[in-house]
Protein backbone atom coordinates (compact mmCIF):
# COMPACT_ATOMS: atom_id res chain seq x y z
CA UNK A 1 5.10 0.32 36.56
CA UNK A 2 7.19 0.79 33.42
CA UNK A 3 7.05 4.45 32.40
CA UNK A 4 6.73 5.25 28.56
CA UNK A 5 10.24 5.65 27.78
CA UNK A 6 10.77 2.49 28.68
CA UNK A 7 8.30 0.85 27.13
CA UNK A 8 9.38 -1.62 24.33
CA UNK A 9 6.28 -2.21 22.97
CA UNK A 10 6.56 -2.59 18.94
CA UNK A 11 3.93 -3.02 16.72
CA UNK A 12 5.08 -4.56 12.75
CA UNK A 13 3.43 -3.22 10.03
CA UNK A 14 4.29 -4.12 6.16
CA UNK A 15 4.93 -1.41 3.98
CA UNK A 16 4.45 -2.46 0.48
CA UNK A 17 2.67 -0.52 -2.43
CA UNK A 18 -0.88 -1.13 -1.94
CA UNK A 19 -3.21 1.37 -0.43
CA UNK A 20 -4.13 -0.49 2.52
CA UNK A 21 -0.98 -0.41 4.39
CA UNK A 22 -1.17 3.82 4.82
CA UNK A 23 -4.11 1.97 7.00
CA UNK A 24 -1.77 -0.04 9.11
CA UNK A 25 0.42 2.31 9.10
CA UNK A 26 -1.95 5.17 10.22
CA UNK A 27 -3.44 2.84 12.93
CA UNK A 28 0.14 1.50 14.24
CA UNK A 29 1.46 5.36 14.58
CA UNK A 30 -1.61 6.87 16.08
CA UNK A 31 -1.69 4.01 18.65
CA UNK A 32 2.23 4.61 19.21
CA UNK A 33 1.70 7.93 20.11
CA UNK A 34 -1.08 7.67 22.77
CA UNK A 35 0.34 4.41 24.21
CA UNK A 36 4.16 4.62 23.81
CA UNK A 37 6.36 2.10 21.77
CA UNK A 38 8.05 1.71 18.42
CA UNK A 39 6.29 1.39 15.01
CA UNK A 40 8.35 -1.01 13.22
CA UNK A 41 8.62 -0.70 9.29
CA UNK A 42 9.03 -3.92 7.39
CA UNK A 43 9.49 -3.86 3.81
CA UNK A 44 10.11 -7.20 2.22
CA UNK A 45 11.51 -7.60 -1.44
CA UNK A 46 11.57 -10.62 -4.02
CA UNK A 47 14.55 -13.26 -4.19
CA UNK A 48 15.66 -12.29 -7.73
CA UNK A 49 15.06 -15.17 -9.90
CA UNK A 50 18.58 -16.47 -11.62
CA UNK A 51 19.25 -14.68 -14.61
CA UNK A 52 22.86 -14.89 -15.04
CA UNK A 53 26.15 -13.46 -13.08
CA UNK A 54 26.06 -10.11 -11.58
CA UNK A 55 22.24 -9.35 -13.16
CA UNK A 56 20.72 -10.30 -9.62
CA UNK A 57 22.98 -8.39 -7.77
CA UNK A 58 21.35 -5.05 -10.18
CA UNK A 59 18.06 -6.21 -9.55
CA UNK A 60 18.31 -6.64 -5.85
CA UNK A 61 20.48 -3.70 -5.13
CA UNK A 62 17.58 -1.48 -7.70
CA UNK A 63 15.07 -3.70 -5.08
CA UNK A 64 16.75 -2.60 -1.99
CA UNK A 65 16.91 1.18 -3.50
CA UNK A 66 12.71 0.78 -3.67
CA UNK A 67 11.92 0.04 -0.47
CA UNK A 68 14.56 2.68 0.78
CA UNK A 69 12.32 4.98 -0.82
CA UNK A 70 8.79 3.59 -0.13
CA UNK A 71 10.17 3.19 3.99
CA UNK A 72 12.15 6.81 3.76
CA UNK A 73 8.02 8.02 2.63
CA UNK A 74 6.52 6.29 5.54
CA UNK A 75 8.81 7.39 7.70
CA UNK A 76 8.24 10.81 7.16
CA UNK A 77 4.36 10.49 7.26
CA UNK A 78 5.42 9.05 10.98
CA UNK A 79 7.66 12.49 11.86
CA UNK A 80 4.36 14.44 10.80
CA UNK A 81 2.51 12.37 13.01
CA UNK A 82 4.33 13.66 15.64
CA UNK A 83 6.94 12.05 18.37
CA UNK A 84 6.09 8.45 17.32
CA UNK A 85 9.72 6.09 17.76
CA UNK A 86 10.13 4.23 14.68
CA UNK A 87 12.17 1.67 13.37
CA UNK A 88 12.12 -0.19 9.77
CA UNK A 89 13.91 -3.37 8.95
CA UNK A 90 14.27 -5.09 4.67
CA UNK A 91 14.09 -8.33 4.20
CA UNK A 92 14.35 -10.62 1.22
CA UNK A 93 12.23 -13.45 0.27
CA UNK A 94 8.47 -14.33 1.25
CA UNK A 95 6.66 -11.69 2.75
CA UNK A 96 4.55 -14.10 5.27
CA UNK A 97 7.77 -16.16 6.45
CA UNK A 98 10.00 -13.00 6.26
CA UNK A 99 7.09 -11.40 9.15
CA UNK A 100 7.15 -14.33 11.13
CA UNK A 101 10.75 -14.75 11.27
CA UNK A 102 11.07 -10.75 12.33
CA UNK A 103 8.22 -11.06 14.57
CA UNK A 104 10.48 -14.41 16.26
CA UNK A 105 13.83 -12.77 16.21
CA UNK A 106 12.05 -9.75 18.11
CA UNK A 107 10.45 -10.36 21.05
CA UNK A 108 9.61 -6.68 21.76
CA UNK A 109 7.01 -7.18 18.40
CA UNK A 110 3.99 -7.37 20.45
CA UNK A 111 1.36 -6.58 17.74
CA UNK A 112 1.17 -7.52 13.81
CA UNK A 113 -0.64 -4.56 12.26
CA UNK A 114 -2.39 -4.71 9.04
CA UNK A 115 -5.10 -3.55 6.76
CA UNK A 116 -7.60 -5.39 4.78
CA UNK A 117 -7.84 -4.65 0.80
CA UNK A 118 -11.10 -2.67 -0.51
CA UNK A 119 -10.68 -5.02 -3.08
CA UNK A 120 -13.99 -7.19 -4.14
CA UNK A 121 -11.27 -10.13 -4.35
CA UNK A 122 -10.91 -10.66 -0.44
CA UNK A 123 -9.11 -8.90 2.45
CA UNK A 124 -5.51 -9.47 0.71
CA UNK A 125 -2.82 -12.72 0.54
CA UNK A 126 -1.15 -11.73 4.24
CA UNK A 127 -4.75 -11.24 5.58
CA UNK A 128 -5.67 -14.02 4.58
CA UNK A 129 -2.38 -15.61 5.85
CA UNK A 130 -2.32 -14.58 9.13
CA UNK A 131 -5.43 -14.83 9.66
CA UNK A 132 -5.59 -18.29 8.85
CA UNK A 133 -2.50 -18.81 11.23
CA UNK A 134 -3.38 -16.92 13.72
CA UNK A 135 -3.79 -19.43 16.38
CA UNK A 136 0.44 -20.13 15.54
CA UNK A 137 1.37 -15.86 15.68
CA UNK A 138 2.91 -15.32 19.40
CA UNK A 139 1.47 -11.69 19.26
CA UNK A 140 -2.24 -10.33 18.09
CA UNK A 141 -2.96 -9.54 15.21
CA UNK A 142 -5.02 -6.18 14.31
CA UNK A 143 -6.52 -5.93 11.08
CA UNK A 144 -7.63 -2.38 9.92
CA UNK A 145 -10.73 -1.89 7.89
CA UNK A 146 -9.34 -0.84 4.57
CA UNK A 147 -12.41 1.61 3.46
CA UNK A 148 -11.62 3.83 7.52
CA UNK A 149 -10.74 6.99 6.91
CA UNK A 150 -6.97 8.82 9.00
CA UNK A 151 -10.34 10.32 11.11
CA UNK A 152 -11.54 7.23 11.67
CA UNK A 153 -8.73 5.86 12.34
CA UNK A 154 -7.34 8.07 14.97
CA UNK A 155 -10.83 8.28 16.39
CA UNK A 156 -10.16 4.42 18.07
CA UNK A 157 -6.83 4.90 19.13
């Protein structure tokens, strides 16, 4: 039996500015901490398009600052969680490709976490994605109900 401090476990969750991915987040953490493993952070940014010399190397770098920030948040929502292992990882270009080229390059990703939109417009473009693809994902994928509440949350895992 492996014990929990070696277990390499790692669930992927997207951070990215909407609302639903404290959800993910929330879930992947709590479950972290009662099963063992590593939360993994992924933030992905946008190619810059080309606007001329050095002018995508600003908007990347000012990019690369923003998710800094937005993972540096998350992460410290995951220290007041409690003794949760974390990692977090940038990427640039497509989000969905970007995930599945992580989730490839790592096989200790065992779980794809996220969280469905409260939006009336539909559960949200990697959702929708990966669940359209999830036959082709190696690993599970766990959506979150976007309208569950931390207590909610925490009550499952």
């Amino acid at each position: 039996m492996v014990s929990q401090t070696e277990y390499k476990r790692k669930f992927l969750v997207v951070i990215d500015e909407t609302p639903e991915c404290e959800r993910a987040l929330t879930f992947a953490a709590y479950r972290v901490k009662r099963t063992g493993g590593t939360v993994v952070l992924m933030s992905v940014i946008q190619k810059p398009e080309f606007i001329g010399l050095g002018v995508e190397d600003v908007l990347r770098a000012e990019a690369v600052e923003e998710a800094e920030r937005n993972l540096d948040a998350r992460l410290a929502r995951i220290r007041d969680i409690g003794e949760v292992r974390s990692e977090s990882v940038i990427r640039e270009g497509s989000a969905a490709e970007e995930i599945e080229h992580v989730i490839d390059q790592d096989r200790d990703i065992a779980i794809l976490v996220l969280a469905a939109s409260t939006s009336n417009e539909g559960p949200g473009p990697l959702v929708m994605h990966f669940a359209n693809r999830a036959n082709a994902l190696p690993i599970p994928l766990t959506i979150v109900p976007g309208r569950m509440s931390d207590e909610e949350i925490i009550a499952i895992c």
